[in-house]
PDB file of N, CA and C in Angstrom:
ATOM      1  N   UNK A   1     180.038  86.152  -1.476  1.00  0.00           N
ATOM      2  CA  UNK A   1     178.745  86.773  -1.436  1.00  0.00           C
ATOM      3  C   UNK A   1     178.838  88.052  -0.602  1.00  0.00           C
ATOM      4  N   UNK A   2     178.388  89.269  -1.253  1.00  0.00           N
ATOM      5  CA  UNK A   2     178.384  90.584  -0.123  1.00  0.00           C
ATOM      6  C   UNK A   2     176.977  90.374   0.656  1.00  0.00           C
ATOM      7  N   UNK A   3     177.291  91.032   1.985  1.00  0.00           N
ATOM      8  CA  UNK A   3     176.690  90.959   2.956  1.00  0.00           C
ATOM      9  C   UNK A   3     175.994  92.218   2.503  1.00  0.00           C
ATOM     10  N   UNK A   4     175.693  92.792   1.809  1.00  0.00           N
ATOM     11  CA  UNK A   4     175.594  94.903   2.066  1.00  0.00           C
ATOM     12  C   UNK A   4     174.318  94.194   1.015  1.00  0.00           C
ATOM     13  N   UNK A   5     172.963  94.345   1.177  1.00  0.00           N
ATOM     14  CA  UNK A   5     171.561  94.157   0.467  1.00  0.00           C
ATOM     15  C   UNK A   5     170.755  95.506  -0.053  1.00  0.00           C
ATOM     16  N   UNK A   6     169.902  95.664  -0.694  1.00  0.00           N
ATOM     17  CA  UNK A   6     169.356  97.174  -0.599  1.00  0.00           C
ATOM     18  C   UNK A   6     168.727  97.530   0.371  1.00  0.00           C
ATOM     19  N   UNK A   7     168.267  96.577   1.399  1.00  0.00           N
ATOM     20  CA  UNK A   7     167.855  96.760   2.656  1.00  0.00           C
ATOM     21  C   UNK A   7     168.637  97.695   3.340  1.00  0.00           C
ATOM     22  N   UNK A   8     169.990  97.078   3.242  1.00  0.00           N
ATOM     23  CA  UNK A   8     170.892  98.330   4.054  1.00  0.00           C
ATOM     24  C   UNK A   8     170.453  99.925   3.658  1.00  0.00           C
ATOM     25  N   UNK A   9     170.586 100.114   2.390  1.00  0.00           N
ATOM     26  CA  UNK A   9     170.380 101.522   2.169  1.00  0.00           C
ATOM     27  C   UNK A   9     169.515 102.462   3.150  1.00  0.00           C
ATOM     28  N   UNK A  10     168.369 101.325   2.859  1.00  0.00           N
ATOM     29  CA  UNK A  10     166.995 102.554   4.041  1.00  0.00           C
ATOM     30  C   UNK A  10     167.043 102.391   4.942  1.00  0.00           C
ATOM     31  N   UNK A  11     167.996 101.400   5.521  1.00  0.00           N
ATOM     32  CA  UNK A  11     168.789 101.631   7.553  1.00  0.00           C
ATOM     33  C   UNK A  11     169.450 102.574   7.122  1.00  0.00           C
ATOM     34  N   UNK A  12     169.998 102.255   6.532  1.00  0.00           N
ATOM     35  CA  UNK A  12     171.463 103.746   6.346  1.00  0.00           C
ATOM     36  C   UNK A  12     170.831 104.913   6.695  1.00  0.00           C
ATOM     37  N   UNK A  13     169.777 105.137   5.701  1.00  0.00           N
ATOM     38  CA  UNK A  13     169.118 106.073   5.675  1.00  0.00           C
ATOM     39  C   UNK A  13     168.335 106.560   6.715  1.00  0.00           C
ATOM     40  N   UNK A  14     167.490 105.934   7.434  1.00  0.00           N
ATOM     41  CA  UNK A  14     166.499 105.779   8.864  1.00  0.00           C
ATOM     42  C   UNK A  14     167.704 106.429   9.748  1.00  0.00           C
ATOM     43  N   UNK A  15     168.602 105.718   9.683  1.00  0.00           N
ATOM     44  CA  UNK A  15     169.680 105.820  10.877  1.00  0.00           C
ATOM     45  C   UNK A  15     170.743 107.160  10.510  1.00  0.00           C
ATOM     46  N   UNK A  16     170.850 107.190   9.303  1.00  0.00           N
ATOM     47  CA  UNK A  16     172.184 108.183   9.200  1.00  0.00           C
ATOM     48  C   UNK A  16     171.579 109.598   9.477  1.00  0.00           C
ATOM     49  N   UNK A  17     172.096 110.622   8.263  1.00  0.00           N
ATOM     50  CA  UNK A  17     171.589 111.989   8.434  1.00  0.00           C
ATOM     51  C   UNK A  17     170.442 111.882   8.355  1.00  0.00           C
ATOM     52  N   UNK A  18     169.408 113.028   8.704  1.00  0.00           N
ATOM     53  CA  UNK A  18     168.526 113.371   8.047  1.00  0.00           C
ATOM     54  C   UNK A  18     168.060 115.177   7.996  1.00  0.00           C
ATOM     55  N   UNK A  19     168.050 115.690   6.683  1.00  0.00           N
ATOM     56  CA  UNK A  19     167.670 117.096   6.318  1.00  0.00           C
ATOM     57  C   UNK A  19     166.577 117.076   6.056  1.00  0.00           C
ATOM     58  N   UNK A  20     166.158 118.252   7.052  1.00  0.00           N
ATOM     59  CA  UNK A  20     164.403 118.450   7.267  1.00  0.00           C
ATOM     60  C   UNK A  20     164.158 119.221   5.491  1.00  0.00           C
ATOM     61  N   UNK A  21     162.461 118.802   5.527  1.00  0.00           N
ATOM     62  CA  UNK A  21     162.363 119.430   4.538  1.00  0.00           C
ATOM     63  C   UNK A  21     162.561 120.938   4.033  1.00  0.00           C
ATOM     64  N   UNK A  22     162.267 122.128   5.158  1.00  0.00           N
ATOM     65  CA  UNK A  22     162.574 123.032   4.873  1.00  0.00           C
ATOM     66  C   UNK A  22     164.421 123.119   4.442  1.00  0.00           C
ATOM     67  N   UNK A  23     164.985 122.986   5.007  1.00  0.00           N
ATOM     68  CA  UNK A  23     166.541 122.608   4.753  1.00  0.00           C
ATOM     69  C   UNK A  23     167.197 122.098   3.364  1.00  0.00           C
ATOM     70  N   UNK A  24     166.548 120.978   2.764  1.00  0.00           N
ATOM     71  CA  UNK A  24     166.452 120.153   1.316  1.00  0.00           C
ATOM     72  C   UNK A  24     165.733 121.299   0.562  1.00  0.00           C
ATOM     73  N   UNK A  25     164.588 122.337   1.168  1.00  0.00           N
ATOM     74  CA  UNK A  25     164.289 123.206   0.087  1.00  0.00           C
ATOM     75  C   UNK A  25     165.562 124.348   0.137  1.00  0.00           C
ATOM     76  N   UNK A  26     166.099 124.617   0.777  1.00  0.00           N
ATOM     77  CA  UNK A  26     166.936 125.606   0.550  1.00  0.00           C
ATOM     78  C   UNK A  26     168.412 125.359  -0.475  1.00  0.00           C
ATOM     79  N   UNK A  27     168.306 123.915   0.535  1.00  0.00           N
ATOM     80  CA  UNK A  27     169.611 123.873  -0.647  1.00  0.00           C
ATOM     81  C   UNK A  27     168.836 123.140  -2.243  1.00  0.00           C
ATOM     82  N   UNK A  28     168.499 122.921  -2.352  1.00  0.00           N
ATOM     83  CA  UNK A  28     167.351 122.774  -3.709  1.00  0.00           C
ATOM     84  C   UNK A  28     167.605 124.270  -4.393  1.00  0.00           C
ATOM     85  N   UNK A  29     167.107 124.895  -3.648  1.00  0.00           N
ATOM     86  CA  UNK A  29     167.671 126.625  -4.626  1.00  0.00           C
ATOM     87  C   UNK A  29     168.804 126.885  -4.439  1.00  0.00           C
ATOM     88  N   UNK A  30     169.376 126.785  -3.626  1.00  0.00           N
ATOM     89  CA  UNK A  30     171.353 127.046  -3.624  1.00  0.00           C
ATOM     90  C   UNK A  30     171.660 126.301  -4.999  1.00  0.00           C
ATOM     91  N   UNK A  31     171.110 125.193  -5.216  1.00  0.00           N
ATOM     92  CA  UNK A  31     171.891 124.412  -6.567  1.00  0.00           C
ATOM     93  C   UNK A  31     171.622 125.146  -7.593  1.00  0.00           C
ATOM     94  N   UNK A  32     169.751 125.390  -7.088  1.00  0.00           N
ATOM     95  CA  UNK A  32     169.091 126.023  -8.617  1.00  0.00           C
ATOM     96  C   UNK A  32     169.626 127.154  -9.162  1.00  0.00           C
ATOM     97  N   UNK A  33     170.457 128.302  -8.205  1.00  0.00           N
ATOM     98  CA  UNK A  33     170.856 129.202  -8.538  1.00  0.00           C
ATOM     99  C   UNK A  33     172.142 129.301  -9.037  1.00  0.00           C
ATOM    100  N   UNK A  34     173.135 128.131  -8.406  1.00  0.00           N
ATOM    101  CA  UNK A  34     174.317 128.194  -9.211  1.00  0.00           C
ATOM    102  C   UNK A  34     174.361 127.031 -10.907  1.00  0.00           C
ATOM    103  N   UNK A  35     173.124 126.481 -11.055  1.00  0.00           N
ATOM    104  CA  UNK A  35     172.370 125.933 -12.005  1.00  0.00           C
ATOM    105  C   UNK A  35     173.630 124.677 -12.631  1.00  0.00           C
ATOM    106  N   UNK A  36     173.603 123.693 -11.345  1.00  0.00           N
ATOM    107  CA  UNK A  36     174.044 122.748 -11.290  1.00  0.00           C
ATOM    108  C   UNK A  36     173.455 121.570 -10.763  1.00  0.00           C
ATOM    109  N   UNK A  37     172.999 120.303 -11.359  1.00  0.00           N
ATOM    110  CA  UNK A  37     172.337 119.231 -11.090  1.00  0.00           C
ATOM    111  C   UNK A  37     173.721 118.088 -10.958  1.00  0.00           C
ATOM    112  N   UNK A  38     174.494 118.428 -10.845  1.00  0.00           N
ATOM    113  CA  UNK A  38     175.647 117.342 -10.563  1.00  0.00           C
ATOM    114  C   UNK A  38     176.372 117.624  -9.057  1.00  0.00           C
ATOM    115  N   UNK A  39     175.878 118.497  -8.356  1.00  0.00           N
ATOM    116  CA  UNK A  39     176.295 118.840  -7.094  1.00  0.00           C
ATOM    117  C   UNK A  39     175.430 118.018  -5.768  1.00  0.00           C
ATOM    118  N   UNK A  40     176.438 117.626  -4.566  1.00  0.00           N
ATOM    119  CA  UNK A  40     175.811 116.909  -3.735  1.00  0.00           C
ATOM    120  C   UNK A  40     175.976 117.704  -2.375  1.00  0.00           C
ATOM    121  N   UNK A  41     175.680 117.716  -1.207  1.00  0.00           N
ATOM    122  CA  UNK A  41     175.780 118.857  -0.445  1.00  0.00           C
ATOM    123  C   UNK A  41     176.643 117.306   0.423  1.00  0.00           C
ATOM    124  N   UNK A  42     177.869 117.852   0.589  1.00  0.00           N
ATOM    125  CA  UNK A  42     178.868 117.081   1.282  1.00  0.00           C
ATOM    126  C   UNK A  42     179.042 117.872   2.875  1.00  0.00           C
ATOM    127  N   UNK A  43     178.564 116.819   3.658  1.00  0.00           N
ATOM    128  CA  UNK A  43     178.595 117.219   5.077  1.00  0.00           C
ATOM    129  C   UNK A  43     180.012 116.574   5.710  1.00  0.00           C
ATOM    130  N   UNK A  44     180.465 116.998   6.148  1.00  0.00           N
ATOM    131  CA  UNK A  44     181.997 116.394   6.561  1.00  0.00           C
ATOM    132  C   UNK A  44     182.431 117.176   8.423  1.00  0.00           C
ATOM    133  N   UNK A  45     183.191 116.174   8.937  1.00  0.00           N
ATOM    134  CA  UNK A  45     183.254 116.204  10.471  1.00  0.00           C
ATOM    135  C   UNK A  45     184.809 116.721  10.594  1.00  0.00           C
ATOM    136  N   UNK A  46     185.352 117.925  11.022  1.00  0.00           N
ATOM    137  CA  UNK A  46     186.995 117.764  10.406  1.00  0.00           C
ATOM    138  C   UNK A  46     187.336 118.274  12.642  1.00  0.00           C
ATOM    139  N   UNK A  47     188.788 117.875  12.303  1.00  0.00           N
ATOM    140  CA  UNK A  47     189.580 119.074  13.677  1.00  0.00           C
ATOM    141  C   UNK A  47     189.424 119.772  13.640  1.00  0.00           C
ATOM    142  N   UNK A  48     188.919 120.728  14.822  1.00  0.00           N
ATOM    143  CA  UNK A  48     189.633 122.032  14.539  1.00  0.00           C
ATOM    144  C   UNK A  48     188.298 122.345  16.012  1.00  0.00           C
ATOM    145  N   UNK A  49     187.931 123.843  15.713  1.00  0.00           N
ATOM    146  CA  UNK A  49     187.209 124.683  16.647  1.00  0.00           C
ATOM    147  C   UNK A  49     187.530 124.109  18.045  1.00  0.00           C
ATOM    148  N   UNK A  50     186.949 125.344  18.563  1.00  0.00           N
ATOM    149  CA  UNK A  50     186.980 125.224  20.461  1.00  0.00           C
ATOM    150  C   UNK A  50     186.960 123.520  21.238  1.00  0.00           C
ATOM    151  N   UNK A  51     185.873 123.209  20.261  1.00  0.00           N
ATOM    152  CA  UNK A  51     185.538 122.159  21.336  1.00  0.00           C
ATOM    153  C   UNK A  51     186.164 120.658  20.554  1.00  0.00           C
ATOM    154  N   UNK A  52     187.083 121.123  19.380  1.00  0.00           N
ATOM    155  CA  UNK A  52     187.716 119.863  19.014  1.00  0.00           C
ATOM    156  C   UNK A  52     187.339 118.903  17.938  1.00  0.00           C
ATOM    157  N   UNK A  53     186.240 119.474  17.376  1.00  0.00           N
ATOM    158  CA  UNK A  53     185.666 118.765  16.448  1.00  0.00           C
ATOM    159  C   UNK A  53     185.191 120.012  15.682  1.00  0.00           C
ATOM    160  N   UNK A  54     184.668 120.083  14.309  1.00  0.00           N
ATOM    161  CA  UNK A  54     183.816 120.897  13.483  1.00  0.00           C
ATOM    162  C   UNK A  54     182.833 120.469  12.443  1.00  0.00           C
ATOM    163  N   UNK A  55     181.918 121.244  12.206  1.00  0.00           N
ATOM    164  CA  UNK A  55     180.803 120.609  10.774  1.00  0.00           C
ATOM    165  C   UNK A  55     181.797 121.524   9.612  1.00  0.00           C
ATOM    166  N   UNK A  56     181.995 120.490   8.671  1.00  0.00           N
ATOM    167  CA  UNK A  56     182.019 121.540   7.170  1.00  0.00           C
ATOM    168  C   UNK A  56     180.369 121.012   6.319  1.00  0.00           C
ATOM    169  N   UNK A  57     180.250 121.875   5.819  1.00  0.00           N
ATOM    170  CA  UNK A  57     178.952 121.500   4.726  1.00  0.00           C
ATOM    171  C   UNK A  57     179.749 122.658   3.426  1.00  0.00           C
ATOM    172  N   UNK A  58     179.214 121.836   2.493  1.00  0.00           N
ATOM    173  CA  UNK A  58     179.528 122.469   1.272  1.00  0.00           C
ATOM    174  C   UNK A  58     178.999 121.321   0.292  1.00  0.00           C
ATOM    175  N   UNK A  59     178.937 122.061  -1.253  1.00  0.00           N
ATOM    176  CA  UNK A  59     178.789 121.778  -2.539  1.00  0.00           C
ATOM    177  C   UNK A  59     179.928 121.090  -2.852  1.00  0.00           C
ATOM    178  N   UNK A  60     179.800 119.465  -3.194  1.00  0.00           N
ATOM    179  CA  UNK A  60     180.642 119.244  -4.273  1.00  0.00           C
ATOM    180  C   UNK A  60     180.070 117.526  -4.897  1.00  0.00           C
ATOM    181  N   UNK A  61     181.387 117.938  -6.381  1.00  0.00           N
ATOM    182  CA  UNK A  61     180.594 117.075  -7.129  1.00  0.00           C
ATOM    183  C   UNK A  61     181.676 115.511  -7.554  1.00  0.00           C
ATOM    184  N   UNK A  62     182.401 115.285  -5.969  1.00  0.00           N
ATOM    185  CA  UNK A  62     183.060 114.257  -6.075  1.00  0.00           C
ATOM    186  C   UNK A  62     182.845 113.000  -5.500  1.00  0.00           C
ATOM    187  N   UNK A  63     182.526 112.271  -5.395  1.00  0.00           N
ATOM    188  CA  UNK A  63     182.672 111.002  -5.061  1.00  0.00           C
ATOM    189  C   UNK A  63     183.775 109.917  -4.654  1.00  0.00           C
ATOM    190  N   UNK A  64     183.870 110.465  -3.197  1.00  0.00           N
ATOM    191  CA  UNK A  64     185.393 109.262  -2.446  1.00  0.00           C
ATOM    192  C   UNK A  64     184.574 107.967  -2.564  1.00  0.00           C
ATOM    193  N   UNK A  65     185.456 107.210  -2.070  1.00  0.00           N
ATOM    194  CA  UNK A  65     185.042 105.717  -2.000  1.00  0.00           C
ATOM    195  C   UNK A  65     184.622 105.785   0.026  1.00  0.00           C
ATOM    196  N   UNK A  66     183.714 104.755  -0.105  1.00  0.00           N
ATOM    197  CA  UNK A  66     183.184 104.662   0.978  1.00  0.00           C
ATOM    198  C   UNK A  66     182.689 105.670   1.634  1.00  0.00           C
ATOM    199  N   UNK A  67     181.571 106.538   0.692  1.00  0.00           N
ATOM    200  CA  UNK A  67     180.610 107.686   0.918  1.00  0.00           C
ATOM    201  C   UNK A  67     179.820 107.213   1.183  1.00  0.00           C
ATOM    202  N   UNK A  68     178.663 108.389   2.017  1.00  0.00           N
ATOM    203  CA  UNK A  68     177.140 107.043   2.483  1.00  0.00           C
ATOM    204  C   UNK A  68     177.081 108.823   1.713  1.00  0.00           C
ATOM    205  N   UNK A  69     175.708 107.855   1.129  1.00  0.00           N
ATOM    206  CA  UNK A  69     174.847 109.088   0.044  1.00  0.00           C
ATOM    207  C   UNK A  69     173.271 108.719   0.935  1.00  0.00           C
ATOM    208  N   UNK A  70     172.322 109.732   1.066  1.00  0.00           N
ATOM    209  CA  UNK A  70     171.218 109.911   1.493  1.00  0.00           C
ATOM    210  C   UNK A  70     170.901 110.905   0.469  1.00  0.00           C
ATOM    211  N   UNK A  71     169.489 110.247   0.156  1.00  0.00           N
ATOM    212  CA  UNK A  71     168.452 111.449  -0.923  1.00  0.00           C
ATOM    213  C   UNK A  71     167.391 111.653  -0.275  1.00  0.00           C
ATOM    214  N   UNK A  72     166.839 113.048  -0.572  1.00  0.00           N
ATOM    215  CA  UNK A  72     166.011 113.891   0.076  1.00  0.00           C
ATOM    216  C   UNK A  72     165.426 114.957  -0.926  1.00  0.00           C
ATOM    217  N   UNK A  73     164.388 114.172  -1.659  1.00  0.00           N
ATOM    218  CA  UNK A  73     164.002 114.685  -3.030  1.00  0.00           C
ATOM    219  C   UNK A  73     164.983 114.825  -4.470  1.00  0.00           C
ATOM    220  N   UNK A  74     164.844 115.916  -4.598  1.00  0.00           N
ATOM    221  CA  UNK A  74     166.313 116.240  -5.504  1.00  0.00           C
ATOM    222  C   UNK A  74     167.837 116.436  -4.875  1.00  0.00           C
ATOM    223  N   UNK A  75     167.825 116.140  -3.685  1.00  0.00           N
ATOM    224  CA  UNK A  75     168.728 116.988  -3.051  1.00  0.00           C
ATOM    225  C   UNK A  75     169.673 115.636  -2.526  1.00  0.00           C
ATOM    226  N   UNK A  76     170.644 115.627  -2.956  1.00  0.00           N
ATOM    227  CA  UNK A  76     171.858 114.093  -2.219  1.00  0.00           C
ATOM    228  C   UNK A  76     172.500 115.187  -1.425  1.00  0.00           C
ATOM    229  N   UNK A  77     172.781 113.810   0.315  1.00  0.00           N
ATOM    230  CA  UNK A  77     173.650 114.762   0.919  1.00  0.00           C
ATOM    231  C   UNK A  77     175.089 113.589   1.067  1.00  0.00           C
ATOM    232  N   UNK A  78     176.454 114.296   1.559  1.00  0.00           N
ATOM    233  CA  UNK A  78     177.005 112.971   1.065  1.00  0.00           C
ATOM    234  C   UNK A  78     177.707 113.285   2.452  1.00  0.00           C
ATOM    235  N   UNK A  79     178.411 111.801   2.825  1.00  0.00           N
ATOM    236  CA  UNK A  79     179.468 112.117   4.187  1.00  0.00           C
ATOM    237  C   UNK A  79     180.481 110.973   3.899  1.00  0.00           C
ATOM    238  N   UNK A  80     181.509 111.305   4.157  1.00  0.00           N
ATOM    239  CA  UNK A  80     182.860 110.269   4.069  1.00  0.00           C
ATOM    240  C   UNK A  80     182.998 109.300   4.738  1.00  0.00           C
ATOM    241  N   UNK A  81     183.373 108.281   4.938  1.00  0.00           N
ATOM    242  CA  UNK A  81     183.304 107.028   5.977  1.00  0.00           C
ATOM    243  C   UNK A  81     184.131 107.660   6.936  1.00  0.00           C
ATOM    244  N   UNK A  82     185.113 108.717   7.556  1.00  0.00           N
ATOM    245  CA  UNK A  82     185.507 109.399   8.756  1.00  0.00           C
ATOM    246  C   UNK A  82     184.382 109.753   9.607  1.00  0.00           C
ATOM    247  N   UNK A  83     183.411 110.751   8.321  1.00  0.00           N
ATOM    248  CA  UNK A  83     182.615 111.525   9.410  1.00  0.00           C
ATOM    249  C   UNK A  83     181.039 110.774   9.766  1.00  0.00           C
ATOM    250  N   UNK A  84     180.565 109.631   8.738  1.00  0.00           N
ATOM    251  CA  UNK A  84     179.409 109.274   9.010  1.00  0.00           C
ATOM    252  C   UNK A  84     179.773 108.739  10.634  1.00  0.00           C
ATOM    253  N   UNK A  85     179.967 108.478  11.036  1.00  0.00           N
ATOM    254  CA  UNK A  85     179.827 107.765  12.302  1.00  0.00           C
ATOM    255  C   UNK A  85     179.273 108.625  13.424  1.00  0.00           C
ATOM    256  N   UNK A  86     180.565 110.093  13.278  1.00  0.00           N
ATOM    257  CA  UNK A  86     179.664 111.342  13.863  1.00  0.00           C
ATOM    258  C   UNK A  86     178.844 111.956  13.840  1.00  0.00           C
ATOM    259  N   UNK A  87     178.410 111.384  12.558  1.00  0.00           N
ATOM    260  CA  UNK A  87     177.016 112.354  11.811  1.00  0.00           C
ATOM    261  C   UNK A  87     175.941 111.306  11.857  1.00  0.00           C
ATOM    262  N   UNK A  88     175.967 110.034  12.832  1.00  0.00           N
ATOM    263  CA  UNK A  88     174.241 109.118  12.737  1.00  0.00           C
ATOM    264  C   UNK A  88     173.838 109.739  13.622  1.00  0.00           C
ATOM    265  N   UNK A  89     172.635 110.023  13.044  1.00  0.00           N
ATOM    266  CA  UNK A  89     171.259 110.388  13.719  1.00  0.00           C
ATOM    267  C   UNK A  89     171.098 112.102  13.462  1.00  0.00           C
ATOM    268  N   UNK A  90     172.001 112.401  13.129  1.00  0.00           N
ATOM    269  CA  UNK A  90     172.130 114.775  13.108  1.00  0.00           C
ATOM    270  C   UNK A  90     171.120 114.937  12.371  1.00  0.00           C
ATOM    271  N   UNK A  91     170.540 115.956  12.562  1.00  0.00           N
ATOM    272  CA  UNK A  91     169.310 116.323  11.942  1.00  0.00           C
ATOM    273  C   UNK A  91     169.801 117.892  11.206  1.00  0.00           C
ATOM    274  N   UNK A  92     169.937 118.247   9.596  1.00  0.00           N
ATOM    275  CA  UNK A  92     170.353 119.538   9.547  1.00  0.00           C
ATOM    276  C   UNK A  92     168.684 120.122   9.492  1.00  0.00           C
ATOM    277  N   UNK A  93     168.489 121.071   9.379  1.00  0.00           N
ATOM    278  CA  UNK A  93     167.983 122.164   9.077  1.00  0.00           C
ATOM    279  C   UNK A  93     168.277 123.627   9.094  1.00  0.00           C
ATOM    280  N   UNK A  94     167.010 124.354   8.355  1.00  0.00           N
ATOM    281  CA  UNK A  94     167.614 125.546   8.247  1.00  0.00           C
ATOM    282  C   UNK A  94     166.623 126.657   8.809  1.00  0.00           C
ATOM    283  N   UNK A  95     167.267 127.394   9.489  1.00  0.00           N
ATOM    284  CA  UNK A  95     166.466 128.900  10.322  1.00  0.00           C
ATOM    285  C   UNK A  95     166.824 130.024   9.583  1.00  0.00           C
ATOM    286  N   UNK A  96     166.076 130.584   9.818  1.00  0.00           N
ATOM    287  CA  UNK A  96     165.555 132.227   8.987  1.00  0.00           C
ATOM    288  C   UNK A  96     164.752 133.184   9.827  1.00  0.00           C
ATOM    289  N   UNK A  97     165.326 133.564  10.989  1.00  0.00           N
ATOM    290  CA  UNK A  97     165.102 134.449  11.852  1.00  0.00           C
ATOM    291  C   UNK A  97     165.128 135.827  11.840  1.00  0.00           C
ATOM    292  N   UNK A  98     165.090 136.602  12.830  1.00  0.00           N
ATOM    293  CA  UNK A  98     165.991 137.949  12.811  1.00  0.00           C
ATOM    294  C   UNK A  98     167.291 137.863  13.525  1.00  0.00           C
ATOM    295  N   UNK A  99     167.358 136.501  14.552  1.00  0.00           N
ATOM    296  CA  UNK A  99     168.690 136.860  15.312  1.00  0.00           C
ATOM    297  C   UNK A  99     169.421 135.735  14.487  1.00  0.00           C
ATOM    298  N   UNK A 100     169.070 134.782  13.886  1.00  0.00           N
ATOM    299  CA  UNK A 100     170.178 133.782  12.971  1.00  0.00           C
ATOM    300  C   UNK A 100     169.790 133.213  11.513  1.00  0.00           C
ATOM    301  N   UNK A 101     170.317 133.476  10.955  1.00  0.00           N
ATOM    302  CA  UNK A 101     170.064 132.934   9.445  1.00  0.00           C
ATOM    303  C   UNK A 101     171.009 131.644   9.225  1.00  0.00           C
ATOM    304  N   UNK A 102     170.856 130.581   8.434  1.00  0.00           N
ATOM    305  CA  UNK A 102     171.796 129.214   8.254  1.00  0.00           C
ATOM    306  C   UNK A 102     171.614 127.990   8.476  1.00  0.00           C
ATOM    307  N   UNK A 103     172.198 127.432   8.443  1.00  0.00           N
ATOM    308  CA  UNK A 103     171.605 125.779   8.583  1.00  0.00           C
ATOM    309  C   UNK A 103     172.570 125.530   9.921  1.00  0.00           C
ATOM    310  N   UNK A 104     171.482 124.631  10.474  1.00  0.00           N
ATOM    311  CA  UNK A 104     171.682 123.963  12.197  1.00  0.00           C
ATOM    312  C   UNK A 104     171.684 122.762  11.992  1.00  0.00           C
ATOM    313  N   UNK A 105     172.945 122.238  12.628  1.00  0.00           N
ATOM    314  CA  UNK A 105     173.226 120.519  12.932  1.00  0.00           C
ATOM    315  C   UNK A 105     172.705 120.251  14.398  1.00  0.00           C
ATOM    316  N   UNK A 106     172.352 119.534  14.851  1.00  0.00           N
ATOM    317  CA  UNK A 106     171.792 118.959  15.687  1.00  0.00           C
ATOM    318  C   UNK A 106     171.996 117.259  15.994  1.00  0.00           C
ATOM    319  N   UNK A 107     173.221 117.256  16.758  1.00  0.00           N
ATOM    320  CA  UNK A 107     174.044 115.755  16.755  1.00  0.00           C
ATOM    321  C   UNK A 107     173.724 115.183  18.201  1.00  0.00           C
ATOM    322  N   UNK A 108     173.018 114.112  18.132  1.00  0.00           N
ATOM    323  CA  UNK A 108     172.506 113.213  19.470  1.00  0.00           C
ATOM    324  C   UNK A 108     174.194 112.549  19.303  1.00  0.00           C
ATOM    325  N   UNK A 109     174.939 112.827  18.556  1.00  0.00           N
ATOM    326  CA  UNK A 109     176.477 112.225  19.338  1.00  0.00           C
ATOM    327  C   UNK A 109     177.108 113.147  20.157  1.00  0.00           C
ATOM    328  N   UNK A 110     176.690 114.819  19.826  1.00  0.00           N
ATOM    329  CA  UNK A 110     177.980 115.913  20.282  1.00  0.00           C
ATOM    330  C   UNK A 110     178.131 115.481  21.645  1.00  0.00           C
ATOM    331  N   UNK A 111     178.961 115.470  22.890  1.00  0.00           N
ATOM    332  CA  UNK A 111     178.737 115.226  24.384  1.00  0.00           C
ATOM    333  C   UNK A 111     178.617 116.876  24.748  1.00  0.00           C
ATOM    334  N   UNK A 112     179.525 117.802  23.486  1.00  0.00           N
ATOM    335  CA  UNK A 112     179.423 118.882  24.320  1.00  0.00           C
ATOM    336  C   UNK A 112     179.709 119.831  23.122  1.00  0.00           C
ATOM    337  N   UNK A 113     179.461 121.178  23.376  1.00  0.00           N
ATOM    338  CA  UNK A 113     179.656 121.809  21.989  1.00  0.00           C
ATOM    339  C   UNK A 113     180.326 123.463  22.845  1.00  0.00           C
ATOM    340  N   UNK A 114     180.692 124.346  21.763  1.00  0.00           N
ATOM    341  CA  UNK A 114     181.119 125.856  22.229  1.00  0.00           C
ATOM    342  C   UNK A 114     180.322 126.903  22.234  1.00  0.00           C
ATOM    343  N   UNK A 115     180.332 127.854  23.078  1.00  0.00           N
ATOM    344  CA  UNK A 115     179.415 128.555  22.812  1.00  0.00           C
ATOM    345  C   UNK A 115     178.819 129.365  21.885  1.00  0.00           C
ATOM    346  N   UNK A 116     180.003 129.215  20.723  1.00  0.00           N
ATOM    347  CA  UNK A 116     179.637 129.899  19.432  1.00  0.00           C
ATOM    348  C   UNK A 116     178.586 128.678  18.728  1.00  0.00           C
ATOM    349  N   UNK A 117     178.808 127.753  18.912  1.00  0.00           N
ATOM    350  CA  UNK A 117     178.188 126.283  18.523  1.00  0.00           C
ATOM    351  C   UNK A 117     178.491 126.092  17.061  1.00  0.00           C
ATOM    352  N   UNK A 118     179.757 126.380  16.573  1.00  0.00           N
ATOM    353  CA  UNK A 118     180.430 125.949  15.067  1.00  0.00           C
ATOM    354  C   UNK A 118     181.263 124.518  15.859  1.00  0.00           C
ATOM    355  N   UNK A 119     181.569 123.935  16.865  1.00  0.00           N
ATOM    356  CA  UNK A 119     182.167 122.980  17.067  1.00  0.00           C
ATOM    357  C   UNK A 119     181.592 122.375  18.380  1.00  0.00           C
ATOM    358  N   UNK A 120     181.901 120.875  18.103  1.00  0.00           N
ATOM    359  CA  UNK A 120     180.991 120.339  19.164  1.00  0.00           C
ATOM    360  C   UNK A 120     182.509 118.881  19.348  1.00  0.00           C
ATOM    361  N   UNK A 121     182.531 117.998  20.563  1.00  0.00           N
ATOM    362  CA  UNK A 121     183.144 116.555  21.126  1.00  0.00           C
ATOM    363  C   UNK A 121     182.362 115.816  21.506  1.00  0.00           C
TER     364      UNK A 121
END
């Protein structure tokens, strides 16, 4: 008998990422414009930058095994079983300023991040 119910999903969900709505609208038109409905916005945790850790975000339309998928209207975001762990609770969104344009992660895990803030430990 599996233990994993659909209950899990909307913990998953409560608990894992979550992309504010302004954020889900942007990338909603990023898809609309490259006019692809099979694309998932894959958030991924890799090595690298100052502080030892990094965000990748990008478009793609693959499916590893042991992905946690979260939906947010039309918009799936996906993370690999490496990086979900780093990524419960991050909140993306997106700013449109005069001093920064882009989408902001916001991780109640980082302990510490760089001052460019592309990498966070």
């Amino acid at each position: 008998m599996s233990t994993e119910t659909v209950t899990d999903v909307s913990i998953q969900t409560a608990t894992g990422i979550l992309l504010t709505e302004v954020a889900a609208t942007k990338v909603a038109a990023l898809l609309a414009q490259e006019g692809r409905d099979d694309l998932s916005l894959r958030v991924a945790v890799q090595p690298g930058g100052c502080s030892g850790l990094r965000y990748q975000l990008y478009f793609d339309d693959r499916a590893l095994d042991g992905d946690t998928v979260s939906e947010f209207g039309s918009v799936k975001v996906v993370t690999d079983k490496m990086s979900t762990p780093y990524l419960m609770g991050a909140s993306i969104d997106f700013v449109d300023t005069i001093e920064k344009q882009g989408f902001t992660i916001d991780n109640p895990n980082a302990q510490g991040s760089c001052a460019c803030g592309d990498s966070f430990n």
